[in-house]
N, C-alpha and C. Protein backbone atom coordinates (compact mmCIF):
# COMPACT_ATOMS: atom_id res chain seq x y z
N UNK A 1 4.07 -23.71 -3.62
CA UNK A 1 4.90 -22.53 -3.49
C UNK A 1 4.95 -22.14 -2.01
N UNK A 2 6.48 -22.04 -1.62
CA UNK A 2 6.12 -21.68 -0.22
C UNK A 2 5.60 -20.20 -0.05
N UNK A 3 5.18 -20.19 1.59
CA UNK A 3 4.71 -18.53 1.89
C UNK A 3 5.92 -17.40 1.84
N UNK A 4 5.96 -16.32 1.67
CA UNK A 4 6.59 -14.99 1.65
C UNK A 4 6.92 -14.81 2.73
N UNK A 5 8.23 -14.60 3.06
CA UNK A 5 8.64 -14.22 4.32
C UNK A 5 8.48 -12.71 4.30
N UNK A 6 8.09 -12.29 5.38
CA UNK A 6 7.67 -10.96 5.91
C UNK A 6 8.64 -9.83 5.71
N UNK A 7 8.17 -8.94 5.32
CA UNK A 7 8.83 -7.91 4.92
C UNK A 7 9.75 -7.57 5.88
N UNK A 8 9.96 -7.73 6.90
CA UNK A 8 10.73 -6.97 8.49
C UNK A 8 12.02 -8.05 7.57
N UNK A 9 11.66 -9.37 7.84
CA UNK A 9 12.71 -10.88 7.70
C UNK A 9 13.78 -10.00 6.77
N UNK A 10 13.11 -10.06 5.29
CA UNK A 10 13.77 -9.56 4.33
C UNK A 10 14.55 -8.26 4.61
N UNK A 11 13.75 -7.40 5.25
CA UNK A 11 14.61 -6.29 5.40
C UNK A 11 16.06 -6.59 6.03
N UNK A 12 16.07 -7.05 7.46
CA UNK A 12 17.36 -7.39 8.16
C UNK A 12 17.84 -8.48 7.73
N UNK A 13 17.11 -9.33 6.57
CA UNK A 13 18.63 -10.10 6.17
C UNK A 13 18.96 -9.51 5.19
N UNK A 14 18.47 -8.82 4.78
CA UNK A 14 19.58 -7.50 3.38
C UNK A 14 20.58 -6.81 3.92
N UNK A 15 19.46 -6.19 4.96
CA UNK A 15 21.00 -5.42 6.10
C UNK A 15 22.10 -6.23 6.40
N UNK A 16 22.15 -7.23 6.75
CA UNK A 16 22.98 -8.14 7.07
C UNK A 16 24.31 -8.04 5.92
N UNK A 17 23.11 -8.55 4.97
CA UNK A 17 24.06 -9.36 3.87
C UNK A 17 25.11 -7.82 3.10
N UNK A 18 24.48 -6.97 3.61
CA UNK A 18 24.66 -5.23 2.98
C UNK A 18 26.03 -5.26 3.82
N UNK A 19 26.23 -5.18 4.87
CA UNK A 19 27.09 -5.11 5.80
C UNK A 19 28.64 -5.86 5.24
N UNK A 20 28.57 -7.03 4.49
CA UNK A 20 29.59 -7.60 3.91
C UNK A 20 30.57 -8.38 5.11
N UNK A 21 29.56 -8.86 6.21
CA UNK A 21 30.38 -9.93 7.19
C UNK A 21 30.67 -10.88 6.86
N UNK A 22 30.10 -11.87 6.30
CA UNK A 22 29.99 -13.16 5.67
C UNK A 22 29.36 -13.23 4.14
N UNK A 23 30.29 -14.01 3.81
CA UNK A 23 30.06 -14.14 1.67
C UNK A 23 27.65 -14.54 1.77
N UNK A 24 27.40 -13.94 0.59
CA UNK A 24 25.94 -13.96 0.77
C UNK A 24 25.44 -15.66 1.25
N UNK A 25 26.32 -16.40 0.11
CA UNK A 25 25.79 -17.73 0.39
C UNK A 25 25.38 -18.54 1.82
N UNK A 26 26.62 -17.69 2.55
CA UNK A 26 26.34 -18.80 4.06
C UNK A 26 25.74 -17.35 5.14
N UNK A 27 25.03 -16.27 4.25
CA UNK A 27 24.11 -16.06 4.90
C UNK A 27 22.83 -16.16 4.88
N UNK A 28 22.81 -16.67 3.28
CA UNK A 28 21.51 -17.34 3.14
C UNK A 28 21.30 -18.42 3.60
N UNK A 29 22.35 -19.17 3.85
CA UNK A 29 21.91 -20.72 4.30
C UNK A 29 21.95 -20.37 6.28
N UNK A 30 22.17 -19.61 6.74
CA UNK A 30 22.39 -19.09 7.98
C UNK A 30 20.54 -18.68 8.34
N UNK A 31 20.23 -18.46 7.48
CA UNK A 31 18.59 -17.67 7.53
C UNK A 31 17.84 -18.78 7.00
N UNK A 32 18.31 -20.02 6.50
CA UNK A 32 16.56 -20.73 5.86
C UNK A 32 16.36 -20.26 4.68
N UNK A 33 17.39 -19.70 3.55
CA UNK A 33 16.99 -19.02 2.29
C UNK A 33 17.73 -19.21 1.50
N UNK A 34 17.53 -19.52 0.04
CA UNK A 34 18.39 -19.85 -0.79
C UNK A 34 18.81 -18.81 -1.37
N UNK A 35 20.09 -19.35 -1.77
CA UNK A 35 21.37 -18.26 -2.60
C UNK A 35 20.75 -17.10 -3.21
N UNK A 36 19.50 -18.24 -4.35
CA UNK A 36 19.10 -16.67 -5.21
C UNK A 36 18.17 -16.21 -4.93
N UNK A 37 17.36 -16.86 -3.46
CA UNK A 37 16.54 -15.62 -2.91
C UNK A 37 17.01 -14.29 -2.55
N UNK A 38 18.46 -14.78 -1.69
CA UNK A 38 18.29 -13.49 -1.25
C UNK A 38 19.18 -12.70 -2.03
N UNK A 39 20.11 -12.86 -3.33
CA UNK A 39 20.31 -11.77 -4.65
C UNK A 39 19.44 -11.35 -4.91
N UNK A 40 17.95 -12.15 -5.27
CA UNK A 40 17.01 -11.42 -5.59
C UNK A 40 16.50 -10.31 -4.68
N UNK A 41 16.30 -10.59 -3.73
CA UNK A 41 16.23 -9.25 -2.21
C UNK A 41 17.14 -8.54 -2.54
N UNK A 42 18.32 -8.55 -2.38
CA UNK A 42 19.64 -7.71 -2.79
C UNK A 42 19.16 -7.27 -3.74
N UNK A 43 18.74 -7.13 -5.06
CA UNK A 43 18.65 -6.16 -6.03
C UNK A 43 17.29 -6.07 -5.97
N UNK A 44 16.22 -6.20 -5.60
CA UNK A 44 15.38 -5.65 -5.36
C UNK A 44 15.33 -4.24 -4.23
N UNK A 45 16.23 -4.45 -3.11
CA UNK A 45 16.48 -3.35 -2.18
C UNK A 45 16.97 -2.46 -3.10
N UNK A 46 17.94 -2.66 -3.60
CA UNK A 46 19.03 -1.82 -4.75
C UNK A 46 18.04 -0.84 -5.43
N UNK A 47 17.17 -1.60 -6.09
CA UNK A 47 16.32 -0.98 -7.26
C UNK A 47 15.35 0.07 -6.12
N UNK A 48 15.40 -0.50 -4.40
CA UNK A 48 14.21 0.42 -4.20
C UNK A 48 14.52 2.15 -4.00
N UNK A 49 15.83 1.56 -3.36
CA UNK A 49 16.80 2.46 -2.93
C UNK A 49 17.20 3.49 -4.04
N UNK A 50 17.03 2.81 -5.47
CA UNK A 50 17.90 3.91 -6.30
C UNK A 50 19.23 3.49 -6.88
N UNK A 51 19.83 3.05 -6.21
CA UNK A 51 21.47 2.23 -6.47
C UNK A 51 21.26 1.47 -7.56
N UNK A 52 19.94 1.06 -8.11
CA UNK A 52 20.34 0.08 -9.07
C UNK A 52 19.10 0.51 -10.49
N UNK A 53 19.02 -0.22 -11.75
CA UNK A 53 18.19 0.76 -12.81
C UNK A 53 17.45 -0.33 -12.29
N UNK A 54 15.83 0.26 -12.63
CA UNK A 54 14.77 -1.14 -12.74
C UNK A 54 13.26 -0.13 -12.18
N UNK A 55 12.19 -1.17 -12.23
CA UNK A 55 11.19 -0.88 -12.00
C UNK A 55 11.31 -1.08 -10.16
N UNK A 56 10.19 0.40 -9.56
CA UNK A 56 10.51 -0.11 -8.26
C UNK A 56 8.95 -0.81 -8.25
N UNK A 57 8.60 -0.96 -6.75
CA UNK A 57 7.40 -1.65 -6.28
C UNK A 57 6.13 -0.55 -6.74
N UNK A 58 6.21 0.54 -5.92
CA UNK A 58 5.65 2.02 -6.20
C UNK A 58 5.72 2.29 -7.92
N UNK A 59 6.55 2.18 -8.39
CA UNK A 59 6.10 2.33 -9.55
C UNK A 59 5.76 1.37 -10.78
N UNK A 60 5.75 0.11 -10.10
CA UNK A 60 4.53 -0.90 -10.67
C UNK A 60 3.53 -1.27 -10.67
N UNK A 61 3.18 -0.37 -9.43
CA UNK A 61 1.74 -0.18 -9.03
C UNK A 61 0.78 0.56 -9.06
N UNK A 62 2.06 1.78 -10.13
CA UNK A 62 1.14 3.17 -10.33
C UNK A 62 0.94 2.80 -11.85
N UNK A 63 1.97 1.89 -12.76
CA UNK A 63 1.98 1.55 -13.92
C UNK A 63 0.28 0.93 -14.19
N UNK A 64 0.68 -0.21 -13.43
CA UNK A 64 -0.98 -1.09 -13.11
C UNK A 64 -1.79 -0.76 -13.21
N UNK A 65 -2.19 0.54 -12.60
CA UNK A 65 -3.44 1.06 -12.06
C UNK A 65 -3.64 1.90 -13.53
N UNK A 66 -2.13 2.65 -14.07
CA UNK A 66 -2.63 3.44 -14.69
C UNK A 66 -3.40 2.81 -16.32
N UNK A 67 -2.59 1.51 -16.33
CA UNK A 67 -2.93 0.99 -17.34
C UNK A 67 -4.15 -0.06 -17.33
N UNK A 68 -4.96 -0.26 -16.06
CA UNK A 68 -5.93 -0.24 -16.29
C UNK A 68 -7.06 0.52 -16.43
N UNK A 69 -6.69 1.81 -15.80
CA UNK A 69 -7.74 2.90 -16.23
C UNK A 69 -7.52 3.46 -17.61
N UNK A 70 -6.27 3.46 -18.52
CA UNK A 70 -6.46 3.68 -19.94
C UNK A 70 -7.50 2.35 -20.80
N UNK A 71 -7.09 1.20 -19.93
CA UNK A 71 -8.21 0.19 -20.99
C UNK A 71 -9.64 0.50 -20.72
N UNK A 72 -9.92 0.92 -19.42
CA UNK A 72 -11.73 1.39 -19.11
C UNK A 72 -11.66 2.70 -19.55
N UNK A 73 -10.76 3.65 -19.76
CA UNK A 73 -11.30 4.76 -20.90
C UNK A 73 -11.58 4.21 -22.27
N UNK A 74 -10.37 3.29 -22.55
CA UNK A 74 -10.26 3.43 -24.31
C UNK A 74 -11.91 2.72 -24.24
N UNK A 75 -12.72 1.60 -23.54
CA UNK A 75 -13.44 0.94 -23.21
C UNK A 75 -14.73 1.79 -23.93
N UNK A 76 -14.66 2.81 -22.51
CA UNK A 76 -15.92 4.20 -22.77
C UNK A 76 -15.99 5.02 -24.28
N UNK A 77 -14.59 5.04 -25.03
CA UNK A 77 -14.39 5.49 -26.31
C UNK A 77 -15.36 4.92 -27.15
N UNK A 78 -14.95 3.70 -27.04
CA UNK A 78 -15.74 2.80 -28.00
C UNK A 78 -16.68 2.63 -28.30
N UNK A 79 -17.50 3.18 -26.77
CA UNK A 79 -19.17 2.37 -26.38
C UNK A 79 -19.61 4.03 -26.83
N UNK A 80 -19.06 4.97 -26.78
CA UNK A 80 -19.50 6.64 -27.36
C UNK A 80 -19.20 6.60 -28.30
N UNK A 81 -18.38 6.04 -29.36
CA UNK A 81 -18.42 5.95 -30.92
C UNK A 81 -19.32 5.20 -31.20
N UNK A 82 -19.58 4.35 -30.50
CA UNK A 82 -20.66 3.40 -31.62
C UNK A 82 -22.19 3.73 -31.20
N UNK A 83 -22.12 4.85 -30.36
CA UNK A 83 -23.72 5.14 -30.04
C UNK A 83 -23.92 6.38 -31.00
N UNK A 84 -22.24 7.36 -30.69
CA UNK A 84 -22.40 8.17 -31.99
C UNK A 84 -23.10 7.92 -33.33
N UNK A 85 -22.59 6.59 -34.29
CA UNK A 85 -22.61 6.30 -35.25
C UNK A 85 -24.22 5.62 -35.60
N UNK A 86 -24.94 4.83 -34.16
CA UNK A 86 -25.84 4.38 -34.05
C UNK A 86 -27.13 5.80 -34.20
N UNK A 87 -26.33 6.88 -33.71
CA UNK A 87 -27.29 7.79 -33.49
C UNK A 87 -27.50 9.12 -35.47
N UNK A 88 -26.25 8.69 -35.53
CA UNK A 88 -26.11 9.33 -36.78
C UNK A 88 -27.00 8.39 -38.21
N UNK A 89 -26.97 7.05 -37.86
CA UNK A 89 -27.73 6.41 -39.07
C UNK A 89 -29.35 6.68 -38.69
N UNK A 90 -29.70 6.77 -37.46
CA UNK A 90 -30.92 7.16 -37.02
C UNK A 90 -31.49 8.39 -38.16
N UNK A 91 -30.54 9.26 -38.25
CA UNK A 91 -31.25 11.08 -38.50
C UNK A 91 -30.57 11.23 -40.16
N UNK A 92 -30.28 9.53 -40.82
CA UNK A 92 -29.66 10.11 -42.07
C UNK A 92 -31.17 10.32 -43.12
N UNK A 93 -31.27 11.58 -44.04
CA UNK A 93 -32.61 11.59 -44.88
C UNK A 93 -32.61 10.22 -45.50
N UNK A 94 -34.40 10.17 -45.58
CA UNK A 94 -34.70 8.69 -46.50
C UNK A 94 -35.08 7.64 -45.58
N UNK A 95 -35.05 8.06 -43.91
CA UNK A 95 -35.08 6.43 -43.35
C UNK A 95 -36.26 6.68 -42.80
């Protein structure tokens, strides 16, 4: 897999391609980048911007986070129910 071109790269060849000088294709091939890289940049800017529906970066990263701290709560739930239950057969009469 090649490396990620740098966020600056991407930025000014969106600008570019935003500008509507030349059709996207021969500005992707003008930059070292294929066709559907840089659509994909193009609607990724779109989506960051607002202009377009979708998940942005910022909020896949708040998704992430948040949904791994619901699995280490639900986690702690579990491990306090079953000490509950461990603690309740302890104190039942008869044992």
């Amino acid at each position: 897999m090649p490396r990620p071109h740098p966020k600056e790269f991407r930025d000014d060849v969106v600008a570019i391609a935003r500008r509507g000088d030349a059709p996207v294709s021969q500005i992707a091939k003008d930059f070292g980048i294929s066709d559907s890289c840089l659509r994909n940049w193009l609607h990724a800017a779109d989506v960051e911007d607002g202009n377009s529906p979708g998940v942005s970066v910022s909020e896949s990263a708040e998704l992430r986070d948040l949904r791994r701290r619901n699995r280490l709560l639900e986690q702690e739930v579990e491990v306090l129910r079953r000490a509950a239950a461990y603690f309740a057969q302890a104190h039942l009469p008869g044992k």
